[in-house]
N, C-alpha and C. Protein backbone atom coordinates (compact mmCIF):
# COMPACT_ATOMS: atom_id res chain seq x y z
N UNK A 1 149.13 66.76 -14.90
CA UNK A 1 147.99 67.65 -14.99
C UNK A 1 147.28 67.40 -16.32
N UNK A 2 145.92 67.02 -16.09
CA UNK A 2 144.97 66.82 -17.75
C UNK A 2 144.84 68.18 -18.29
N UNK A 3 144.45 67.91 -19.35
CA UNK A 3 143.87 68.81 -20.11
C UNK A 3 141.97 68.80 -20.03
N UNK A 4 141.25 69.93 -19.91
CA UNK A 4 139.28 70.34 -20.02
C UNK A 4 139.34 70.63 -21.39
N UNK A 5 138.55 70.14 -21.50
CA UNK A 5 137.68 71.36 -22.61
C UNK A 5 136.55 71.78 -21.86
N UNK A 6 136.55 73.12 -22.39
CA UNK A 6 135.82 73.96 -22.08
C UNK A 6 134.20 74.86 -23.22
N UNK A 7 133.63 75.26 -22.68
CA UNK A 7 132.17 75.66 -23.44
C UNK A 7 132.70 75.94 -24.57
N UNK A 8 133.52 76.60 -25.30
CA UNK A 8 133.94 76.87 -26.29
C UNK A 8 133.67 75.60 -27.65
N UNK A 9 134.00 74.54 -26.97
CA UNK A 9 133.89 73.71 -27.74
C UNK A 9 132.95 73.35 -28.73
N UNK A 10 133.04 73.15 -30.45
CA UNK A 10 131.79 72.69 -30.95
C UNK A 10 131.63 71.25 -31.44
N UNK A 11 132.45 70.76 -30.72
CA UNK A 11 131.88 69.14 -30.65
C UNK A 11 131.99 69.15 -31.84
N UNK A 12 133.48 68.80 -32.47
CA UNK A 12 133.57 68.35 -34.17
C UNK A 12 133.93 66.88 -34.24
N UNK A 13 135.39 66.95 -32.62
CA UNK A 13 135.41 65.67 -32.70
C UNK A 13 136.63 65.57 -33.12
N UNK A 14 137.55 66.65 -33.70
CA UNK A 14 139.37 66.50 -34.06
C UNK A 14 139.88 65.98 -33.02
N UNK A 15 139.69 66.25 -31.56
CA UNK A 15 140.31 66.08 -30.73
C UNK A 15 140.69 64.77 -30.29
N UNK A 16 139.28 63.96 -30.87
CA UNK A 16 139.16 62.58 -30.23
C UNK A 16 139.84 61.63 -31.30
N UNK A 17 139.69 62.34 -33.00
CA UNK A 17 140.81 61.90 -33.81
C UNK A 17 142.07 61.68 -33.43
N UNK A 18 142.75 62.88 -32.66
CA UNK A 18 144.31 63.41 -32.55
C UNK A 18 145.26 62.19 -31.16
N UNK A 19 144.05 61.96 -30.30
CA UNK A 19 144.16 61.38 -28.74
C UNK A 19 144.85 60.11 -28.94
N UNK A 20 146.48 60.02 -28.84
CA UNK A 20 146.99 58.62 -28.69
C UNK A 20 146.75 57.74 -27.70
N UNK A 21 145.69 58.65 -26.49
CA UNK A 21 145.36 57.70 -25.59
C UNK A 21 144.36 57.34 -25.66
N UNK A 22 142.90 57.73 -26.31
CA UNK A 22 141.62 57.16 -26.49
C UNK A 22 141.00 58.04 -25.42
N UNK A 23 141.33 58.86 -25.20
CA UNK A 23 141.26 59.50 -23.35
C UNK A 23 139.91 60.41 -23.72
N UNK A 24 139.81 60.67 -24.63
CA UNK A 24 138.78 61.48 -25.44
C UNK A 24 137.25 61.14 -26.23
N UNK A 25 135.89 61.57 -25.26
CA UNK A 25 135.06 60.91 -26.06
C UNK A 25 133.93 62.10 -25.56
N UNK A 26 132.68 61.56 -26.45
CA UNK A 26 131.75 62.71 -26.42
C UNK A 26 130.59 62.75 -25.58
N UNK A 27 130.89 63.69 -25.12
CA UNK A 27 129.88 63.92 -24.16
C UNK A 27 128.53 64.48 -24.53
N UNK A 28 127.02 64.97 -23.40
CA UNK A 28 125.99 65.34 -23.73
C UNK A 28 125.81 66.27 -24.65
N UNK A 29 126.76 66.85 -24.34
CA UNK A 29 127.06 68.32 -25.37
C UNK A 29 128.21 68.79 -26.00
N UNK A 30 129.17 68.41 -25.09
CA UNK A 30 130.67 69.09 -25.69
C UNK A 30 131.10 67.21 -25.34
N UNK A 31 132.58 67.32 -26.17
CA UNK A 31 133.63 66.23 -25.48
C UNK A 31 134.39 66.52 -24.22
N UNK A 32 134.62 65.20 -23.52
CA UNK A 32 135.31 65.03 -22.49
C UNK A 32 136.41 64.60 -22.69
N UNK A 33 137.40 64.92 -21.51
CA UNK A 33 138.41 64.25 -21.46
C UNK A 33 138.62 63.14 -20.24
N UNK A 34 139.27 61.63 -19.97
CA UNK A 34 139.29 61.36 -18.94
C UNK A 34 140.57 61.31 -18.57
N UNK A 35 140.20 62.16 -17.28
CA UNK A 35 141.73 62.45 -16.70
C UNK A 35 142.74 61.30 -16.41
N UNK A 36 141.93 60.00 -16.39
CA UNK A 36 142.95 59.24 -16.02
C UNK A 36 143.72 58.14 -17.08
N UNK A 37 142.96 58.90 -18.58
CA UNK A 37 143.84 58.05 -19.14
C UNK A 37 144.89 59.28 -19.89
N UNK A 38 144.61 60.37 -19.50
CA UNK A 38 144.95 61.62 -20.33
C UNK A 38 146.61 61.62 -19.70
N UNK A 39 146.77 61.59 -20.58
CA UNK A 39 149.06 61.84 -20.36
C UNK A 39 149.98 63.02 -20.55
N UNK A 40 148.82 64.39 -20.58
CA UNK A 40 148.52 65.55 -20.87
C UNK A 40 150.05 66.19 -22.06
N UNK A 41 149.94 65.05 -23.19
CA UNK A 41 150.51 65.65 -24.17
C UNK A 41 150.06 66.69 -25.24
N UNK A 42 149.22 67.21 -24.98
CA UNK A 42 148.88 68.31 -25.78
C UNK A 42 148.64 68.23 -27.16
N UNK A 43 148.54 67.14 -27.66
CA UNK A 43 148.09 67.00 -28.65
C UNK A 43 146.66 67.35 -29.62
N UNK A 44 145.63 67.36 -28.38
CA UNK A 44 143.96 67.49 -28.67
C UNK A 44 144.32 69.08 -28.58
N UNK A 45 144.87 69.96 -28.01
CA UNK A 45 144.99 71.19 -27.91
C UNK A 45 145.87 71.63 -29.11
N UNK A 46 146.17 71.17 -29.32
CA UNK A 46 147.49 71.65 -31.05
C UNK A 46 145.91 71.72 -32.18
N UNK A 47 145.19 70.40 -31.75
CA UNK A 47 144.50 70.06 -32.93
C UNK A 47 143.15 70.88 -32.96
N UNK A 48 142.65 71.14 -32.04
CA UNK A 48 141.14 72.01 -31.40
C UNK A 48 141.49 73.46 -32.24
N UNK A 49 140.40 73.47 -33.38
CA UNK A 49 140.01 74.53 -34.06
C UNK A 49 139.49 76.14 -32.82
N UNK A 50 138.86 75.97 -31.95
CA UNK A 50 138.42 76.88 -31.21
C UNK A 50 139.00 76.88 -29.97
N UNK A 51 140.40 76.48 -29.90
CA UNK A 51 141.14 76.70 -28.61
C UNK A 51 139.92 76.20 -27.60
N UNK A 52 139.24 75.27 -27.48
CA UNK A 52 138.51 75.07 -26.01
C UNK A 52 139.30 73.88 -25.33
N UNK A 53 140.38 73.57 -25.50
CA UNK A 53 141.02 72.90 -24.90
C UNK A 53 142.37 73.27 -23.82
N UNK A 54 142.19 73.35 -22.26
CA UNK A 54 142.96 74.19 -22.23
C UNK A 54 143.65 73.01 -20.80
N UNK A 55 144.82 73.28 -20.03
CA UNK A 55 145.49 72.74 -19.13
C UNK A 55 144.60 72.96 -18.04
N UNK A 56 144.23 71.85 -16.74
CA UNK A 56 143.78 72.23 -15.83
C UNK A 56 144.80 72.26 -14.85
């Protein structure tokens, strides 16, 4: 199961720092995650200042 981010997000960009998979990049407005490289270690969610990172 991946991990969303969600509206919360303000697109700082820790997340895509934290991502041992690269799975993480920025989108129109907020960052994405892609589910298929995502290995849903929870790492971008430890690191996300505004909790918008959550389990789908």
């Amino acid at each position: 199961m991946a991990h969303k981010i969600t509206e919360e997000c303000i697109a700082c960009g820790v997340c895509a720092d934290v991502c041992p998979e690269g799975a993480i990049s920025e989108g129109d407005e907020i960052y994405v995650i892609d589910p298929e490289l995502c290995t849903d270690c929870g790492d971008c969610a430890d690191a996300c200042p505004t909790d918008a990172i959550v389990e789908e």
